[in-house]
PDB file of N, CA and C in Angstrom:
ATOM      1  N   UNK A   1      -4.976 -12.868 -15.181  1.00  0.00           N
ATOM      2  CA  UNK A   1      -3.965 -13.724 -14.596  1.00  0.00           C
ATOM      3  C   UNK A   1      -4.402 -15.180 -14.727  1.00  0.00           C
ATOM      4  N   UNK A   2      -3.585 -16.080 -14.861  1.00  0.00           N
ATOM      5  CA  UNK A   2      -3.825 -17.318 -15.502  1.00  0.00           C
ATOM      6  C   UNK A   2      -3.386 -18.141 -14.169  1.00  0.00           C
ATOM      7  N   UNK A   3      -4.332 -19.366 -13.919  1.00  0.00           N
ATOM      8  CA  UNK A   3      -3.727 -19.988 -12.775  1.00  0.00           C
ATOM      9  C   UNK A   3      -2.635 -20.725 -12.793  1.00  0.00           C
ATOM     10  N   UNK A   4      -1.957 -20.321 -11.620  1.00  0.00           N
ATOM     11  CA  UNK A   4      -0.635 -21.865 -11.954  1.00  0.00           C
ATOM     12  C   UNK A   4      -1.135 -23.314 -11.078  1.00  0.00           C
ATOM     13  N   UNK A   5      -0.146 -23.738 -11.139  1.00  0.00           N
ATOM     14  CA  UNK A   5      -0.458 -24.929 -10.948  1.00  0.00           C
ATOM     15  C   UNK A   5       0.213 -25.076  -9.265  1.00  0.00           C
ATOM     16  N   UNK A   6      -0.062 -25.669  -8.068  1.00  0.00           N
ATOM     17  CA  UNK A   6       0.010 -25.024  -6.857  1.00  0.00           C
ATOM     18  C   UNK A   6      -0.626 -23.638  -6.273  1.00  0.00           C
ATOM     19  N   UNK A   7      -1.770 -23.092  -6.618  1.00  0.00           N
ATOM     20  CA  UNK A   7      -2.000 -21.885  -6.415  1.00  0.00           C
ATOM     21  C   UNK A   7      -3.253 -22.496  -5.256  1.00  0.00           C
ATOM     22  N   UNK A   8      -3.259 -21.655  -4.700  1.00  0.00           N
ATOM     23  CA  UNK A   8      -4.270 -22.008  -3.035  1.00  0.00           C
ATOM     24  C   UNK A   8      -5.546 -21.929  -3.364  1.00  0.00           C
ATOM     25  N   UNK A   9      -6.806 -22.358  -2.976  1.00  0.00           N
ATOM     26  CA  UNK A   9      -7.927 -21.253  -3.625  1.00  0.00           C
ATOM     27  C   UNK A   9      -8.498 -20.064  -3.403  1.00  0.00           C
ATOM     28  N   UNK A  10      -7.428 -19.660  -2.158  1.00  0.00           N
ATOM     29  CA  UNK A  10      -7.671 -18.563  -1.938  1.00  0.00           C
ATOM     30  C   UNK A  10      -7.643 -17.278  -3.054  1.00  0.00           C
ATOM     31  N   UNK A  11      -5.963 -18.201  -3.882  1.00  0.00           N
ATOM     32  CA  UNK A  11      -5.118 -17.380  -4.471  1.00  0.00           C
ATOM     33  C   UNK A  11      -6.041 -17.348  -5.838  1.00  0.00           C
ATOM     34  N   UNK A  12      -6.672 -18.367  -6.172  1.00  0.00           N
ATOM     35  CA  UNK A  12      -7.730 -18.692  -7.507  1.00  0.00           C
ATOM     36  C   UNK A  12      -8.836 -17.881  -7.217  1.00  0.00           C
ATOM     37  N   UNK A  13      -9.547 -17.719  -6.236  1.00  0.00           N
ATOM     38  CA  UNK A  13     -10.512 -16.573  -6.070  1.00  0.00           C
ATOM     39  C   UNK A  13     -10.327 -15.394  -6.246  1.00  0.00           C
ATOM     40  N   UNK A  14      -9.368 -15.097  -5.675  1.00  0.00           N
ATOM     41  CA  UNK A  14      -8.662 -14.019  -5.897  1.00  0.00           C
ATOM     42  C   UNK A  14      -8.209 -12.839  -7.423  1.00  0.00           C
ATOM     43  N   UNK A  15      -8.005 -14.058  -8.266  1.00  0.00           N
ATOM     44  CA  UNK A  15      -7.582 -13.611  -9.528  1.00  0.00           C
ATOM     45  C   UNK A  15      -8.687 -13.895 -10.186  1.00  0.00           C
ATOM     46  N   UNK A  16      -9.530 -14.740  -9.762  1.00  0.00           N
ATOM     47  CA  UNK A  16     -11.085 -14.435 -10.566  1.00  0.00           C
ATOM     48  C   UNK A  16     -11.575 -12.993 -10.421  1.00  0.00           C
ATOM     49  N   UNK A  17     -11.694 -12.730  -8.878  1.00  0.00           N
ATOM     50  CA  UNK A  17     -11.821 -11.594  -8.850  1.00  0.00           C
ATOM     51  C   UNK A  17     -11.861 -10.227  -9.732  1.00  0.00           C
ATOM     52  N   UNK A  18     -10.323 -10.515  -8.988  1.00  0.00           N
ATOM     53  CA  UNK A  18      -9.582  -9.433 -10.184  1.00  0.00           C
ATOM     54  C   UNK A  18      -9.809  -8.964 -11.475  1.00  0.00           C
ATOM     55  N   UNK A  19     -10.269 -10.656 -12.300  1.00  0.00           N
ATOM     56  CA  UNK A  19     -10.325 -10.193 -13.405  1.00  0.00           C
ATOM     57  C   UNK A  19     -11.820  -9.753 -14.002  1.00  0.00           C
ATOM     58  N   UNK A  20     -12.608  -9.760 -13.194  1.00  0.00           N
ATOM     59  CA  UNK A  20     -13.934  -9.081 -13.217  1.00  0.00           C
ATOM     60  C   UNK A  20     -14.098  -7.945 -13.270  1.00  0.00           C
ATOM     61  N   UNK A  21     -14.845  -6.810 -13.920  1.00  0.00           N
ATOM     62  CA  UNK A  21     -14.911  -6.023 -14.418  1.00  0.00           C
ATOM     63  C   UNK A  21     -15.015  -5.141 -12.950  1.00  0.00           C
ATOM     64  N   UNK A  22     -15.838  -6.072 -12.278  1.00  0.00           N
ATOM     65  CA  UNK A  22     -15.644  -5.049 -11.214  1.00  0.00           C
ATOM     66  C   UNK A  22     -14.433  -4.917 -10.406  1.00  0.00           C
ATOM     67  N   UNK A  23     -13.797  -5.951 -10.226  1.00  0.00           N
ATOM     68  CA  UNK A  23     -12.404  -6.058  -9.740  1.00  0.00           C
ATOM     69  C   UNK A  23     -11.035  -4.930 -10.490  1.00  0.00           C
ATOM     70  N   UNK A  24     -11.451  -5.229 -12.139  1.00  0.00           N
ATOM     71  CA  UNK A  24     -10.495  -4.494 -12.466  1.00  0.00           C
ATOM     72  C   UNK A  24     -10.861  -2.757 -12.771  1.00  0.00           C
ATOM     73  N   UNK A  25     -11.903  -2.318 -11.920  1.00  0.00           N
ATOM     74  CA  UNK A  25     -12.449  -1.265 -11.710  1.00  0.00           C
ATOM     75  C   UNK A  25     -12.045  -0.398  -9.862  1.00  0.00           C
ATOM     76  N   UNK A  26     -11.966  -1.446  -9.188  1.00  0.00           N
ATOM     77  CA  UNK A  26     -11.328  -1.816  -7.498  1.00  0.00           C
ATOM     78  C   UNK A  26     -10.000  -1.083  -8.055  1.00  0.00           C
ATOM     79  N   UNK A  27      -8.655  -2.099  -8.991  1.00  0.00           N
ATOM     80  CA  UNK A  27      -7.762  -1.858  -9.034  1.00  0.00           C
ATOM     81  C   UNK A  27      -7.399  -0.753  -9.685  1.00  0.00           C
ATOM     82  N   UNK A  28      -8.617   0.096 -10.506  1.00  0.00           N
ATOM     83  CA  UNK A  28      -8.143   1.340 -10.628  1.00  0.00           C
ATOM     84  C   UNK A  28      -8.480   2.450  -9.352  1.00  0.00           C
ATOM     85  N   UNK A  29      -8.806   2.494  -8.623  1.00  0.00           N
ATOM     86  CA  UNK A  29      -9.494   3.335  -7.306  1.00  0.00           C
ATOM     87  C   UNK A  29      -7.858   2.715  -6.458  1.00  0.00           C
ATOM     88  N   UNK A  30      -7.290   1.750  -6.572  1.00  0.00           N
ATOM     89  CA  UNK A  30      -6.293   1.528  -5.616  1.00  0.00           C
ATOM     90  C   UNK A  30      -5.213   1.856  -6.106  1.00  0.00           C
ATOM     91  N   UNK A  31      -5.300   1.641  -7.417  1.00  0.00           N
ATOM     92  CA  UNK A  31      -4.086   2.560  -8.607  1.00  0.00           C
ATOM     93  C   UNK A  31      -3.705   4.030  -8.027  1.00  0.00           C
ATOM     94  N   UNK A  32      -4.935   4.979  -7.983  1.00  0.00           N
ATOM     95  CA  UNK A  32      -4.919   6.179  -7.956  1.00  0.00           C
ATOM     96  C   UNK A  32      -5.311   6.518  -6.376  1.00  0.00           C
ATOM     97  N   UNK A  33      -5.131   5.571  -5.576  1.00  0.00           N
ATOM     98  CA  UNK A  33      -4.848   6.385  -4.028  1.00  0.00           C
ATOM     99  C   UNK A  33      -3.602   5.392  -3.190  1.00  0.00           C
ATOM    100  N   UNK A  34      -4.116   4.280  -3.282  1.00  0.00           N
ATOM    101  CA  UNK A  34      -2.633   3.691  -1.989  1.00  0.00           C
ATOM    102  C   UNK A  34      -1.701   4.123  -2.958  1.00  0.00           C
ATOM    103  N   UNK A  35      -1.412   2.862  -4.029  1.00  0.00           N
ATOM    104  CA  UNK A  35      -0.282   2.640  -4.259  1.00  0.00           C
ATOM    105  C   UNK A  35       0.016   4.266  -4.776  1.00  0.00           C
ATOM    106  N   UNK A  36      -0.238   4.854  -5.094  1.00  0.00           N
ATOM    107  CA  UNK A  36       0.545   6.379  -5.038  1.00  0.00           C
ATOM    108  C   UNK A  36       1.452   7.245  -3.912  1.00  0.00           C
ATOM    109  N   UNK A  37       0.516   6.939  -2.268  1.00  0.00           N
ATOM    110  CA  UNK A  37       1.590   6.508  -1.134  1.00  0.00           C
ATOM    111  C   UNK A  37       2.186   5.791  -1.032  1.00  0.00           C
ATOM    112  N   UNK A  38       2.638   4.523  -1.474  1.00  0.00           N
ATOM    113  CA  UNK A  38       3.712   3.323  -1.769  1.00  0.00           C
ATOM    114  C   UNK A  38       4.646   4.053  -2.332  1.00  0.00           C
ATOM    115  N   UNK A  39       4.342   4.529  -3.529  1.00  0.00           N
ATOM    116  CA  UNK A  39       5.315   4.734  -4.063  1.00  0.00           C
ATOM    117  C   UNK A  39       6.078   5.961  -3.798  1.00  0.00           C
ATOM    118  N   UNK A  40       5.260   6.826  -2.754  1.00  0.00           N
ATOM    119  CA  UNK A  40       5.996   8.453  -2.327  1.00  0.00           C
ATOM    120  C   UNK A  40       6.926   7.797  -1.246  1.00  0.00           C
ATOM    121  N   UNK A  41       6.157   6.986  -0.664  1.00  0.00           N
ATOM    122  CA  UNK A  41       7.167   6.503   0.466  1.00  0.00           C
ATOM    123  C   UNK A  41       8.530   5.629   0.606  1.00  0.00           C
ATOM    124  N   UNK A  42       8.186   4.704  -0.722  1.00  0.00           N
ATOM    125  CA  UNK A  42       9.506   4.447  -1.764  1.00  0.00           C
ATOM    126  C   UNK A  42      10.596   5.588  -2.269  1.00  0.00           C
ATOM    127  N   UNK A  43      10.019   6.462  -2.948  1.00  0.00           N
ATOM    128  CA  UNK A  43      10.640   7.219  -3.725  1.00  0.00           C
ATOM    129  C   UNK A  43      11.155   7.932  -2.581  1.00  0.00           C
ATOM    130  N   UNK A  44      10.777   8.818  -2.100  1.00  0.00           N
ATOM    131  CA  UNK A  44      11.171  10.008  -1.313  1.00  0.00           C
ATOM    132  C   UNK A  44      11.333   9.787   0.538  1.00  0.00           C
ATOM    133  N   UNK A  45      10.567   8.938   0.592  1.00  0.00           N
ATOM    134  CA  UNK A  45      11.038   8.606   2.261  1.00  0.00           C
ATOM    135  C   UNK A  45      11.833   7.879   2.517  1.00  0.00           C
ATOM    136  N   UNK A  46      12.563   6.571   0.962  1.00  0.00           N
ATOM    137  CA  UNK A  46      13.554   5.704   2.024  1.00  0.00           C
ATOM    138  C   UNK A  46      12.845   4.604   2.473  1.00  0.00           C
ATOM    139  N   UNK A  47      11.242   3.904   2.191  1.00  0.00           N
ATOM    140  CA  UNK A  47      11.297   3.118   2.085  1.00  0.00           C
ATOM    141  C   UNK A  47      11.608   1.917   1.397  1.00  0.00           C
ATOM    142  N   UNK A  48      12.405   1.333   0.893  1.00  0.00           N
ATOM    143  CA  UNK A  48      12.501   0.374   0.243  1.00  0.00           C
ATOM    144  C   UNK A  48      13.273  -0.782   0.362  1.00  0.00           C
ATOM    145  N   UNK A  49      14.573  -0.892   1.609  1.00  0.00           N
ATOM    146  CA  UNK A  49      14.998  -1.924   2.222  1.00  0.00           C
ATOM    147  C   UNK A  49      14.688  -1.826   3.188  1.00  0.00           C
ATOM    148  N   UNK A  50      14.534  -2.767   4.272  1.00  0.00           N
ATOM    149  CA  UNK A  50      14.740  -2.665   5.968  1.00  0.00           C
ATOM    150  C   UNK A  50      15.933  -3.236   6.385  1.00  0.00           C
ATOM    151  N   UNK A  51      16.656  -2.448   7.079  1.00  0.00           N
ATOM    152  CA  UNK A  51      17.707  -2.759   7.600  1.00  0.00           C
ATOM    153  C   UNK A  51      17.623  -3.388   8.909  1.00  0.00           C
ATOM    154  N   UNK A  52      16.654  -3.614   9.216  1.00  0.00           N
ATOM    155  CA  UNK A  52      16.105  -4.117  10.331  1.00  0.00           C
ATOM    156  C   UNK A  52      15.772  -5.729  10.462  1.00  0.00           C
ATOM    157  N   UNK A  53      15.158  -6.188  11.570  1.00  0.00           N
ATOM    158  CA  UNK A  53      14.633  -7.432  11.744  1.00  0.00           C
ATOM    159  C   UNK A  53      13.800  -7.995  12.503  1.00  0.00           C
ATOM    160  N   UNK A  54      12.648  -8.530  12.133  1.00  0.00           N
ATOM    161  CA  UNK A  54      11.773  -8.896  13.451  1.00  0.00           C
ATOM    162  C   UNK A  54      10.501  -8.394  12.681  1.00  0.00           C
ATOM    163  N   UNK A  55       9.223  -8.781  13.242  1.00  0.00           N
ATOM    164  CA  UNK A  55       7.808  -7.947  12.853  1.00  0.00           C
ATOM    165  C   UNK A  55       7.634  -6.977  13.568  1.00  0.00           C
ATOM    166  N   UNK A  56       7.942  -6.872  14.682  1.00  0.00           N
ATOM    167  CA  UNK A  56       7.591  -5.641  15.932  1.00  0.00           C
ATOM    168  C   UNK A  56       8.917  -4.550  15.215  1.00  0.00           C
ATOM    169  N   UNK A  57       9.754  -4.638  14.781  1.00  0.00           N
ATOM    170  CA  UNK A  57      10.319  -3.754  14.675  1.00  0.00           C
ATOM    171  C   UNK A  57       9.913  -3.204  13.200  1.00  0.00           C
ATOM    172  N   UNK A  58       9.897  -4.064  12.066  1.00  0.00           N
ATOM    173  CA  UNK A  58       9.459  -3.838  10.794  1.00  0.00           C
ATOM    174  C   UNK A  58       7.735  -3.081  11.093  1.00  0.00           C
ATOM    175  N   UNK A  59       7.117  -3.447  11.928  1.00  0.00           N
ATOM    176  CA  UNK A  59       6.282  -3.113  11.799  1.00  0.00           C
ATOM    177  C   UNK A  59       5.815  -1.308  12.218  1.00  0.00           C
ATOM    178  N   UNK A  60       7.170  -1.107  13.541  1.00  0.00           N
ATOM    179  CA  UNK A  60       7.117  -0.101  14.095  1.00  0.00           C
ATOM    180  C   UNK A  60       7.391   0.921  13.043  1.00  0.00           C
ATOM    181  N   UNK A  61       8.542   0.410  12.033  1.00  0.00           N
ATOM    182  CA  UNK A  61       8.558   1.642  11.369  1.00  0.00           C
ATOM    183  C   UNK A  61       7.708   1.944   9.857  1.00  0.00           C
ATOM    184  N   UNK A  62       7.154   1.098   9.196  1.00  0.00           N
ATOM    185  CA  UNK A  62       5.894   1.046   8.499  1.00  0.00           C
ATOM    186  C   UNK A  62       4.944   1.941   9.184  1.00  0.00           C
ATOM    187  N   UNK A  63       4.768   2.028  10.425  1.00  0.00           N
ATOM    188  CA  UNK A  63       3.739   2.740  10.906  1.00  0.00           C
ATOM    189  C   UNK A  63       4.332   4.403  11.006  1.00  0.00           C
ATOM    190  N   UNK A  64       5.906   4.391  11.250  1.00  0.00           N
ATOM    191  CA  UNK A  64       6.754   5.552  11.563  1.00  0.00           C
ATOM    192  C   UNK A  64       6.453   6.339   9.821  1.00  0.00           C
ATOM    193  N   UNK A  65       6.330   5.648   9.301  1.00  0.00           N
ATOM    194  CA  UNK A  65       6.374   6.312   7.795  1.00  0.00           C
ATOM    195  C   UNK A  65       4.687   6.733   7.843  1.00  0.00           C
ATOM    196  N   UNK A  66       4.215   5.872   7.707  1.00  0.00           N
ATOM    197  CA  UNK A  66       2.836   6.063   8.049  1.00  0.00           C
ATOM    198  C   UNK A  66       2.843   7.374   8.672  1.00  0.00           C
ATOM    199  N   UNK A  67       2.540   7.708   9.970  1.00  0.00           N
ATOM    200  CA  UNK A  67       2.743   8.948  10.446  1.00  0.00           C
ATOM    201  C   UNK A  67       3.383  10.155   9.604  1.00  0.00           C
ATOM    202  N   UNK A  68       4.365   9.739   9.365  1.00  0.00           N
ATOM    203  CA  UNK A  68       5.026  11.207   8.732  1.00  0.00           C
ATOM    204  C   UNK A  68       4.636  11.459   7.345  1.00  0.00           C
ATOM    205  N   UNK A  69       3.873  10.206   6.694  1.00  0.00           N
ATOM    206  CA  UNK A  69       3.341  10.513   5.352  1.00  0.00           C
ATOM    207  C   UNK A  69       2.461  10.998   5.563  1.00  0.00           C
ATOM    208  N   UNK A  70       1.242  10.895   6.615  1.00  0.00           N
ATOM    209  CA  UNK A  70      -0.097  11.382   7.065  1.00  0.00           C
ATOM    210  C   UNK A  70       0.443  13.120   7.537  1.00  0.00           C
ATOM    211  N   UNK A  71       1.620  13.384   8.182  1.00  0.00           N
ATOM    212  CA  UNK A  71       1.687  14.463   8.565  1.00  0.00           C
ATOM    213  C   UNK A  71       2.253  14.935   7.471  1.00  0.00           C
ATOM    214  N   UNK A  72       2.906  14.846   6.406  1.00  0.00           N
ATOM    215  CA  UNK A  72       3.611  15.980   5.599  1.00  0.00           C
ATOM    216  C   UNK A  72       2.223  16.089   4.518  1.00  0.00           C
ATOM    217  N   UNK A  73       1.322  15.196   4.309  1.00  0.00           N
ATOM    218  CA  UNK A  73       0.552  15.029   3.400  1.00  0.00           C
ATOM    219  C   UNK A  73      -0.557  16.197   3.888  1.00  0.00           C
ATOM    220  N   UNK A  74      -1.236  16.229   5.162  1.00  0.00           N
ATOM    221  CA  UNK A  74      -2.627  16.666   5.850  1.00  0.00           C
ATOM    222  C   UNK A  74      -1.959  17.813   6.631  1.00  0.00           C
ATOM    223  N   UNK A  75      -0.191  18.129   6.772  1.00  0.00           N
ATOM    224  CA  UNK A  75      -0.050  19.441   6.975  1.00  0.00           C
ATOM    225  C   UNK A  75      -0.676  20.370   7.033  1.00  0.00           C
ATOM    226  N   UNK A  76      -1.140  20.881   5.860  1.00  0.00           N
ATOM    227  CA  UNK A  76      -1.488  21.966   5.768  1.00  0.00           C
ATOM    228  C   UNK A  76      -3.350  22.193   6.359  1.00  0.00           C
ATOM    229  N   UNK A  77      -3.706  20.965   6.274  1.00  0.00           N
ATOM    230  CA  UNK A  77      -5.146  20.908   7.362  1.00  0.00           C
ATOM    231  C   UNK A  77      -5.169  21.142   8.787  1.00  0.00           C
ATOM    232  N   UNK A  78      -3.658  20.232   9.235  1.00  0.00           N
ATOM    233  CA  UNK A  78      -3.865  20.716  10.561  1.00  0.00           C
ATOM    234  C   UNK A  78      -3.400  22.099  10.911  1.00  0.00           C
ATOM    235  N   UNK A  79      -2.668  22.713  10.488  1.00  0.00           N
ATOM    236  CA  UNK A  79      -2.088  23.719  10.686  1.00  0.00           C
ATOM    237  C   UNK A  79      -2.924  24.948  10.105  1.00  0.00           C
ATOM    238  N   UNK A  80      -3.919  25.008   9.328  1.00  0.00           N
ATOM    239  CA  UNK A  80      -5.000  25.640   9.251  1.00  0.00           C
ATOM    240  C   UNK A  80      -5.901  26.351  10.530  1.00  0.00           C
ATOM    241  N   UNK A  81      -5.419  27.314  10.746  1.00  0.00           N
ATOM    242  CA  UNK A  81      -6.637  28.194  11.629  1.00  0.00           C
ATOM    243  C   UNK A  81      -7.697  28.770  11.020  1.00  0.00           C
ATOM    244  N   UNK A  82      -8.776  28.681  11.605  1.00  0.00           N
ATOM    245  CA  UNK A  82     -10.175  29.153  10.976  1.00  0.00           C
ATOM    246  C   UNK A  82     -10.499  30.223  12.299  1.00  0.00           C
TER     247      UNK A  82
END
């Protein structure tokens, strides 16, 4: 990623980062676990607009998905008797 011009230095550290071998080694480990829940929760749960407004409320249901992705996902752990 190439800097623009207005970029913070947060935002310049950042993409140094990134583009470090070890960084672009990070973004494969985040490739192959979050964003794969991003995108189940996109695809199949209905996240992808909020019809909503506010942080307390946006936030409540980010976490509501959260939950039910953790429960349809680890199902079958909890529901496991030994």
């Amino acid at each position: 990623m190439e800097p623009k011009q207005g970029d913070s230095p947060a935002l310049l550290r950042w993409k140094k980062r990134m583009a470090s071998p070890e960084g672009q080694q990070i973004y494969k480990q985040r490739a192959a676990t979050s964003e794969t829940v991003n995108a189940d929760l996109r695809t199949h749960r209905g996240l992808t607009q909020m019809t909503i407004r506010g942080t307390t409320k946006m936030r409540c249901v980010a976490l509501w998905c959260a939950l039910a992705y953790n429960l349809f996902h680890f199902a079958h752990r909890l529901l496991k008797t030994t």
